[in-house]
Protein backbone atom coordinates (compact mmCIF):
# COMPACT_ATOMS: atom_id res chain seq x y z
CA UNK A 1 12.65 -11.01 10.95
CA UNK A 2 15.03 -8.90 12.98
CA UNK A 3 14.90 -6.02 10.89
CA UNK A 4 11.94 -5.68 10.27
CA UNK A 5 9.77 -2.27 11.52
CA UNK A 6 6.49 -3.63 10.51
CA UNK A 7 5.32 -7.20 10.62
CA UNK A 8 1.79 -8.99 9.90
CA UNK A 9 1.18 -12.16 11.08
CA UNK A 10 -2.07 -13.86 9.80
CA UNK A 11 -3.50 -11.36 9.72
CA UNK A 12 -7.38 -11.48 8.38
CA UNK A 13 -10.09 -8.56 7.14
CA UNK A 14 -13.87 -9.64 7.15
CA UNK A 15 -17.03 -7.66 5.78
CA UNK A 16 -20.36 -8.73 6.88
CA UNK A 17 -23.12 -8.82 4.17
CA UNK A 18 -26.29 -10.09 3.85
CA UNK A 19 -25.11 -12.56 1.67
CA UNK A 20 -22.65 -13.69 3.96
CA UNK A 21 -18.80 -13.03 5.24
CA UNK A 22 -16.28 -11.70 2.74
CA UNK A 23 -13.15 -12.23 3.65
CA UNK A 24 -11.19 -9.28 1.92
CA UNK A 25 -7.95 -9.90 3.81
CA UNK A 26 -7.34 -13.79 4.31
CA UNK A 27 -3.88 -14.80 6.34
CA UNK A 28 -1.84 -12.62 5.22
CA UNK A 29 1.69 -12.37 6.66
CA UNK A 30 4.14 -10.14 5.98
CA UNK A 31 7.21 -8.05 6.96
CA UNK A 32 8.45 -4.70 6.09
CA UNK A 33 11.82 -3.49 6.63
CA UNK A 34 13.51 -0.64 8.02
CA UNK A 35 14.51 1.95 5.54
CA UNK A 36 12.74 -0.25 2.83
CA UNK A 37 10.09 0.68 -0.12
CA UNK A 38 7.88 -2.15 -0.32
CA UNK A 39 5.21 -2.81 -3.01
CA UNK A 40 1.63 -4.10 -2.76
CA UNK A 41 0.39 -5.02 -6.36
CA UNK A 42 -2.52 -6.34 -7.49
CA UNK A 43 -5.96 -5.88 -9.53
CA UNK A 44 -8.59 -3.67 -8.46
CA UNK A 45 -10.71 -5.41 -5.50
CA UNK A 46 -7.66 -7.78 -4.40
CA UNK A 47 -7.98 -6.31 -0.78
CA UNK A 48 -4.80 -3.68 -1.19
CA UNK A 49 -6.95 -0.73 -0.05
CA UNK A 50 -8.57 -2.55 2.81
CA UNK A 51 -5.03 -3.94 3.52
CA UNK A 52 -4.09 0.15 3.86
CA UNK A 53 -6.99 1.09 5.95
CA UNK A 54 -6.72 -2.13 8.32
CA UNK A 55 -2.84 -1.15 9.26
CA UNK A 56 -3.63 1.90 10.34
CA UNK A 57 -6.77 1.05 12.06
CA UNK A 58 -9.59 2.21 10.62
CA UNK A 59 -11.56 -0.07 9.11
CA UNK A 60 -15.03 0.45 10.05
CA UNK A 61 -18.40 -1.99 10.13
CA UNK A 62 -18.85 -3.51 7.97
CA UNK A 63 -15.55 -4.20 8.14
CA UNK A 64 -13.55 -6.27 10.99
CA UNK A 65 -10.39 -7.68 11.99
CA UNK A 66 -11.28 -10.93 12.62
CA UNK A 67 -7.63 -12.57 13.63
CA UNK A 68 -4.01 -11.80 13.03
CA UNK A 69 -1.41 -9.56 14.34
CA UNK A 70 -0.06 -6.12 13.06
CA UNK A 71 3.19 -5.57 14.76
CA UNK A 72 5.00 -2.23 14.63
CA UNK A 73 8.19 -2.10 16.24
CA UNK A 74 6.99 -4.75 18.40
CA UNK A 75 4.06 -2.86 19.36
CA UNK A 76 0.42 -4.80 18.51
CA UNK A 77 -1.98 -2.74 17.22
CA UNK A 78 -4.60 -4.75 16.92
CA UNK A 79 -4.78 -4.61 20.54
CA UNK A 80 -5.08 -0.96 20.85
CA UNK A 81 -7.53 0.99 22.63
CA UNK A 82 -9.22 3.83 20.33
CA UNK A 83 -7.68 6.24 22.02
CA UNK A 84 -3.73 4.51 21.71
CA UNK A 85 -4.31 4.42 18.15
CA UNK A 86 -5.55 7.72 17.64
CA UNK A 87 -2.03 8.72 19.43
CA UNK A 88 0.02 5.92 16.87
CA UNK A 89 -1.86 7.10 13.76
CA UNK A 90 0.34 9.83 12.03
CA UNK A 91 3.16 9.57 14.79
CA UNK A 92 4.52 6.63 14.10
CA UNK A 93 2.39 5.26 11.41
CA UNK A 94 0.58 7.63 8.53
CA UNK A 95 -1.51 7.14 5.51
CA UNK A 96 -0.87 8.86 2.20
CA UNK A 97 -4.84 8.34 0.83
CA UNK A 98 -5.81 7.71 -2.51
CA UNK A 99 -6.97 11.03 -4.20
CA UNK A 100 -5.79 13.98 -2.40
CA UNK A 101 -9.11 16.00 -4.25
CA UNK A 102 -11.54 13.81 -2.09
CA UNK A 103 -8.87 13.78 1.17
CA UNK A 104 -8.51 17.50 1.94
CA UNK A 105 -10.86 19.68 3.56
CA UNK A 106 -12.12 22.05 0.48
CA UNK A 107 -13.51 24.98 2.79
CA UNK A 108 -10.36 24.82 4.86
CA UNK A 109 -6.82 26.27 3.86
CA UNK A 110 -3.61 24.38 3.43
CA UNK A 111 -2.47 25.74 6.52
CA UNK A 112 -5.12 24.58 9.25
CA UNK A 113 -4.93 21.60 7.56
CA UNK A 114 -1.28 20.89 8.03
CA UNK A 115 -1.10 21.54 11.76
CA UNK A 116 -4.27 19.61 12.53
CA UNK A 117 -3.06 16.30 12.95
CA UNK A 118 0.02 18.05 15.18
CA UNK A 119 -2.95 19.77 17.26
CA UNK A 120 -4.44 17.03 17.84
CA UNK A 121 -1.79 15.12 18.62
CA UNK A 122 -1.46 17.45 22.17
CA UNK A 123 1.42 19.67 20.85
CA UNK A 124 0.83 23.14 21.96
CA UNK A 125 2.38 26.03 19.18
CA UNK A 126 2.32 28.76 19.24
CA UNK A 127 1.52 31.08 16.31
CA UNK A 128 5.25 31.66 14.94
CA UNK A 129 5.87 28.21 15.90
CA UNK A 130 2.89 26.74 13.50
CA UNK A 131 4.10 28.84 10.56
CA UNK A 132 7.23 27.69 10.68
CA UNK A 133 6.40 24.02 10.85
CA UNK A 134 4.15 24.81 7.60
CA UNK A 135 7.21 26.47 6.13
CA UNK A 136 8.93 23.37 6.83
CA UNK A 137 6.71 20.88 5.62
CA UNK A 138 6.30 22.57 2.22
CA UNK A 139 9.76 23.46 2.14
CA UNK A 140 10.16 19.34 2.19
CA UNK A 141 7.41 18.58 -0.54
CA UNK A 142 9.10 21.64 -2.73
CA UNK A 143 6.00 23.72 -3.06
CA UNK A 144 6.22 27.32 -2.52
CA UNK A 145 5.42 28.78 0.79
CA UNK A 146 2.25 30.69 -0.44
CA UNK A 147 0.41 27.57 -0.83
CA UNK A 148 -0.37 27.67 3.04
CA UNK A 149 -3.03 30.50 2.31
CA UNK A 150 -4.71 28.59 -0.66
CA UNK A 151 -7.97 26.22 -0.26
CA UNK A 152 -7.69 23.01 -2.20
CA UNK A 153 -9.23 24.00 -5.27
CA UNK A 154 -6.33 26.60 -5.84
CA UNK A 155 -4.28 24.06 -6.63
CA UNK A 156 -3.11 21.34 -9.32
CA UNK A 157 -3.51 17.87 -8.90
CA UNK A 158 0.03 17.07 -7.88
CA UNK A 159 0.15 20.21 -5.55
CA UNK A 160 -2.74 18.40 -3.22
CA UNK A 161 -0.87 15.11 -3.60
CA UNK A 162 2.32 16.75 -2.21
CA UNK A 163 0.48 18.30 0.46
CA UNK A 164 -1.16 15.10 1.12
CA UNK A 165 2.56 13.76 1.49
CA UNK A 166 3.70 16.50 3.39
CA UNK A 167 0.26 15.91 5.72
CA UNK A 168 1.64 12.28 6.16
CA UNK A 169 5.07 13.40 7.15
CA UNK A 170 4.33 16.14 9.66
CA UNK A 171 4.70 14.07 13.01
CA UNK A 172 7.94 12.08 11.56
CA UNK A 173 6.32 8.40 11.81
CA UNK A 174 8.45 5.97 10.76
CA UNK A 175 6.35 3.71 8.61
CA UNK A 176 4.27 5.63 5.62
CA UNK A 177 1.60 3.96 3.53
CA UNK A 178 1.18 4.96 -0.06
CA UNK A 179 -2.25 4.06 -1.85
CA UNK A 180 -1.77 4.48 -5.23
CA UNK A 181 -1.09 7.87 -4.96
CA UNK A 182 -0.12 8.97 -8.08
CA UNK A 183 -3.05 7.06 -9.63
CA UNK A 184 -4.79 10.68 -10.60
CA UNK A 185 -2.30 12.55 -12.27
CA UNK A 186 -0.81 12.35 -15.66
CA UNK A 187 2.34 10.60 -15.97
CA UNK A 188 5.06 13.81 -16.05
CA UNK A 189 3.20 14.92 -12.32
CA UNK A 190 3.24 11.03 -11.22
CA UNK A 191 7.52 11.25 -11.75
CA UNK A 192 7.31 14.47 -9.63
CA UNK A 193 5.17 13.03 -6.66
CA UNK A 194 7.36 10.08 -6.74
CA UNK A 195 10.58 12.05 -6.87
CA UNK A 196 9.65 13.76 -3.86
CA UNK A 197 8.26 10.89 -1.65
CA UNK A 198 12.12 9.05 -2.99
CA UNK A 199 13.84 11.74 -2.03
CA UNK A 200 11.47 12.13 1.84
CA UNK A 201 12.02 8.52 2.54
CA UNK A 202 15.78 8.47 1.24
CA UNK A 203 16.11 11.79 3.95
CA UNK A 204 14.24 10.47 6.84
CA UNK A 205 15.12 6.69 6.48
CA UNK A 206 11.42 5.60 6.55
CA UNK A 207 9.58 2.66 5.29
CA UNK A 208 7.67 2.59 2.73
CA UNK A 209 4.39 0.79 1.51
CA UNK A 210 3.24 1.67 -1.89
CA UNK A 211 0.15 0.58 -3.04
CA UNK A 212 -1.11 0.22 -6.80
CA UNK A 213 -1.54 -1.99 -9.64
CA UNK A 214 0.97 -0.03 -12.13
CA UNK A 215 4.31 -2.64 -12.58
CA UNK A 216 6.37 -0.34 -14.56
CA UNK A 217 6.04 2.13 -11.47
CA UNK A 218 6.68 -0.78 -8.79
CA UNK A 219 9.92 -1.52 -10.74
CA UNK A 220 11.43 1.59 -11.05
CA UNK A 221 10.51 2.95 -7.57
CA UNK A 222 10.45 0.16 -4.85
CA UNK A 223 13.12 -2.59 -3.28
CA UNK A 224 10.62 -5.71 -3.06
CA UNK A 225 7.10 -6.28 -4.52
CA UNK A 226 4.28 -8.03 -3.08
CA UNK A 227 1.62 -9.57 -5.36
CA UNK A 228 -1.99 -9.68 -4.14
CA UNK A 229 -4.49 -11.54 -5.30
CA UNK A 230 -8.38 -12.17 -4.07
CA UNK A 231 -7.21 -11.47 -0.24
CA UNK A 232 -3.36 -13.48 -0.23
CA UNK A 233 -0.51 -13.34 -1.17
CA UNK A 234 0.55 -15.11 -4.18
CA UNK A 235 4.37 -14.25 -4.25
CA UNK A 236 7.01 -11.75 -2.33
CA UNK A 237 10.32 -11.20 -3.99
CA UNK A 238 12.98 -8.51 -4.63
CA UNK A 239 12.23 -6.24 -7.53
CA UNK A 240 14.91 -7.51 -9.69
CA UNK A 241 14.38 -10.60 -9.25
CA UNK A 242 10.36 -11.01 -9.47
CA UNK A 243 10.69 -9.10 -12.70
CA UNK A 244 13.89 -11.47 -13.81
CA UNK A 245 12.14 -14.50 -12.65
CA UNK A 246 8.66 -14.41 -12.01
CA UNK A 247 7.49 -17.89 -10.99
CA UNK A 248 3.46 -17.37 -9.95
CA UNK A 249 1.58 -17.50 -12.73
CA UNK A 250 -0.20 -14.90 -11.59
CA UNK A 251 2.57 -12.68 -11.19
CA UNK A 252 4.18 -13.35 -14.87
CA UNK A 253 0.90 -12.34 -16.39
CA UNK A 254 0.69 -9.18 -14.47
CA UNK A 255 4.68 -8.94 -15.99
CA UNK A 256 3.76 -9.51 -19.27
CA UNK A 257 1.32 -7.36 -19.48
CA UNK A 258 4.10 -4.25 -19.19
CA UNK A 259 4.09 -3.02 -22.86
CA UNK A 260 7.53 -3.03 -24.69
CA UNK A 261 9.20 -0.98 -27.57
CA UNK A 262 8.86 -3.89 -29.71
CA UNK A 263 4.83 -4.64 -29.15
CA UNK A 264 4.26 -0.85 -29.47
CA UNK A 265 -0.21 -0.50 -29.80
CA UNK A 266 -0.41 -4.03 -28.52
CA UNK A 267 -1.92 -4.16 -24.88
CA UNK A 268 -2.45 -7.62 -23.16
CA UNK A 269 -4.66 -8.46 -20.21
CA UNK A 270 -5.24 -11.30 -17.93
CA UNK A 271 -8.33 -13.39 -19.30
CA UNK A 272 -10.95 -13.64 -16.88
CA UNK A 273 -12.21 -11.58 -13.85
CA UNK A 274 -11.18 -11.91 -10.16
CA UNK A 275 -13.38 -14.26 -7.59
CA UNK A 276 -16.51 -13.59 -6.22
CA UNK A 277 -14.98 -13.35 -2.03
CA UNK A 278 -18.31 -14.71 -1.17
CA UNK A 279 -18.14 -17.65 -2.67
CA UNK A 280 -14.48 -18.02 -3.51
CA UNK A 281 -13.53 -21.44 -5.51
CA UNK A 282 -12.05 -24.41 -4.12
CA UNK A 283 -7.99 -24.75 -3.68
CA UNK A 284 -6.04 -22.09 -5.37
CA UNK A 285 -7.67 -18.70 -5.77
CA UNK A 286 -6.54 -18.33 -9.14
CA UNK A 287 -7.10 -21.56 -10.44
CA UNK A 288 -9.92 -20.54 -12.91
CA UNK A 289 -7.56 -18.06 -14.68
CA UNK A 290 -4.16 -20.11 -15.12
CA UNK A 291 -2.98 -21.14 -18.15
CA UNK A 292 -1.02 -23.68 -15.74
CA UNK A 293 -3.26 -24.95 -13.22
CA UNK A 294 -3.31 -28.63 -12.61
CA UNK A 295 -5.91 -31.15 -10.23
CA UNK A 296 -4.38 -30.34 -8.09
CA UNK A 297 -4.39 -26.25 -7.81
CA UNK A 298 -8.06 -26.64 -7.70
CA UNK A 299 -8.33 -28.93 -4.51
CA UNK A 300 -5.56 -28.13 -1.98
CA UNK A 301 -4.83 -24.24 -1.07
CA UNK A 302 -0.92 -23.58 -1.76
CA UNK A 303 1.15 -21.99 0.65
CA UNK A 304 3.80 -19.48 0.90
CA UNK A 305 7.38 -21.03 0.95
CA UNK A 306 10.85 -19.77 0.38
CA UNK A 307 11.93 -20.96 -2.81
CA UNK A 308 15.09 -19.24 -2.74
CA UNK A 309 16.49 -16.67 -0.75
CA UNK A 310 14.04 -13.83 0.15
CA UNK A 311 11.58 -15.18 -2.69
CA UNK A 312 8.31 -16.51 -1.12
CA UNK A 313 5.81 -18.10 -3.82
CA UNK A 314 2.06 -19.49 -2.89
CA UNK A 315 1.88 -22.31 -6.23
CA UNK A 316 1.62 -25.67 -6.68
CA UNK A 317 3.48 -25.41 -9.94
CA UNK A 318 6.54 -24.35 -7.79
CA UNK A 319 6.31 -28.24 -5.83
CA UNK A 320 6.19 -29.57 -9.12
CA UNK A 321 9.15 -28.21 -10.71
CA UNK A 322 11.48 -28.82 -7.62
């Protein structure tokens, strides 16, 4: 894909237990574009987080890439040394963690904290220099400048989560990743943290991967929408479009269970629970839990194919139709 900034290729994720390999991400390829908000969706344990993690490199034993490519402007990074990735991390690639509370130093005040990763990058500042990058980074997230002599615990939830943003931001990388981070905070703070990482990544032109398992967020916010399931991708689509015409069944569950004005106090789930990844069943990973699945789906593994322009579906049902 010629415009695309960030591109994985097979890419697989393997923990070693006792009881054997799990294989938390399994061939997964997938392109993200310039300028463009993608979505990762999925149930908790589907391998989003460890999808996070692995793209910037730090996945640790347990924990192994065991094949695949993660291509970044070209750029492998699988092949890194530690010490090239230490220099891509947060220059041209950054990480937005889950839960600002357990991300930020709580003995240490927002303003060490802010220049660290531009310290230890190799840029030398001096002291009026530093406070006016810190002016400028909160400046961006809209907090108020006296924030920088606060600890952590001074502030609200959504204050750490913008300084968490404004953390990811400070070296100007051009691909941020997003783990559910507005998974904390109650849902008039979650429109202001996602206001402000809109209105960053409208400003600065960057990509976008945002994590999380919260539809009605993925529709309003992001451009296309990857759905995740036990390690693969089950379906990639435009936003419009996978919420027009979901065709994984997978992915119209996960639809329907959005709640609507008319259904108001009735909440549906997906029956079932996820795979065990150490002993994952036969054919289709989801097999167990569709309402659809045929012989077939639990025999043969599907795999992804264009269906129509820019929609990519893993399903037998899809072969079936056409």
């Amino acid at each position: 894909m010629t415009d695309a900034i960030l591109e994985l290729r097979d890419l697989c994720v393997c923990y070693a237990t006792d009881k054997g390999l799990v294989r938390a991400v399994d061939g997964v390829s997938l392109a993200v574009r310039r300028g463009e908000k993608l979505g990762l969706v999925g149930e908790s344990g589907c391998g989003k987080s460890t999808l996070a993690m692995t793209l910037i490199r730090q996945i640790t034993p347990p924990g192994r890439i065991m094949g695949g490519e993660i291509l970044l402007d070209g750029l492998d990074l699988t092949q890194l040394s530690h010490e090239q990735m230490r220099d891509v991390r947060w220059r041209r690639i950054s990480l937005i963690p889950q839960g600002a509370m357990n991300s930020l130093n709580p003995v240490i005040r927002i303003r060490e904290q802010l220049v660290d990763s531009v310290i230890d990058h190799g840029m030398e500042l001096t002291k009026p220099e530093k406070a006016q990058l810190v002016s400028e980074l909160l400046d961006a997230v809209r907090l108020q400048r006296k924030v920088a002599d606060m600890h952590p615990h001074e502030l609200s939830g959504g204050m750490k989560q913008r300084v968490c943003v404004a953390m990811a931001l400070a070296l100007g990388p051009a691909v941020v990743i997003a783990d559910e981070p507005t998974s904390a905070l109650d849902v008039v703070v979650q429109r202001q943290v996602m206001a402000t990482m809109e209105r960053l990544q409208a400003e600065k032109g960057i990509s976008m991967i945002l994590i999380g398992h919260d539809m009605g967020l993925m529709a309003q916010v992001v451009d296309r929408v990857a759905v995740m399931y036990a390690g693969k991708l089950a379906e990639v689509a435009p936003t419009v479009e996978i919420f027009a015409h979901p065709i994984h069944p997978y992915t119209r569950l996960l639809v329907s269970t959005l709640p609507t004005l008319e259904l108001r106090g009735q909440f549906k789930g997906i029956p079932g629970i996820t795979p065990s990844l150490l002993d994952p069943p036969p054919g289709c990973l989801f097999h167990p839990r569709c309402p659809e699945a045929t012989e077939r789906c639990s025999s043969a593994t599907p795999v992804m194919q264009e269906v129509c322009p820019d929609h990519w579906v893993a399903c037998h049902l899809d072969e079936v139709r056409s």
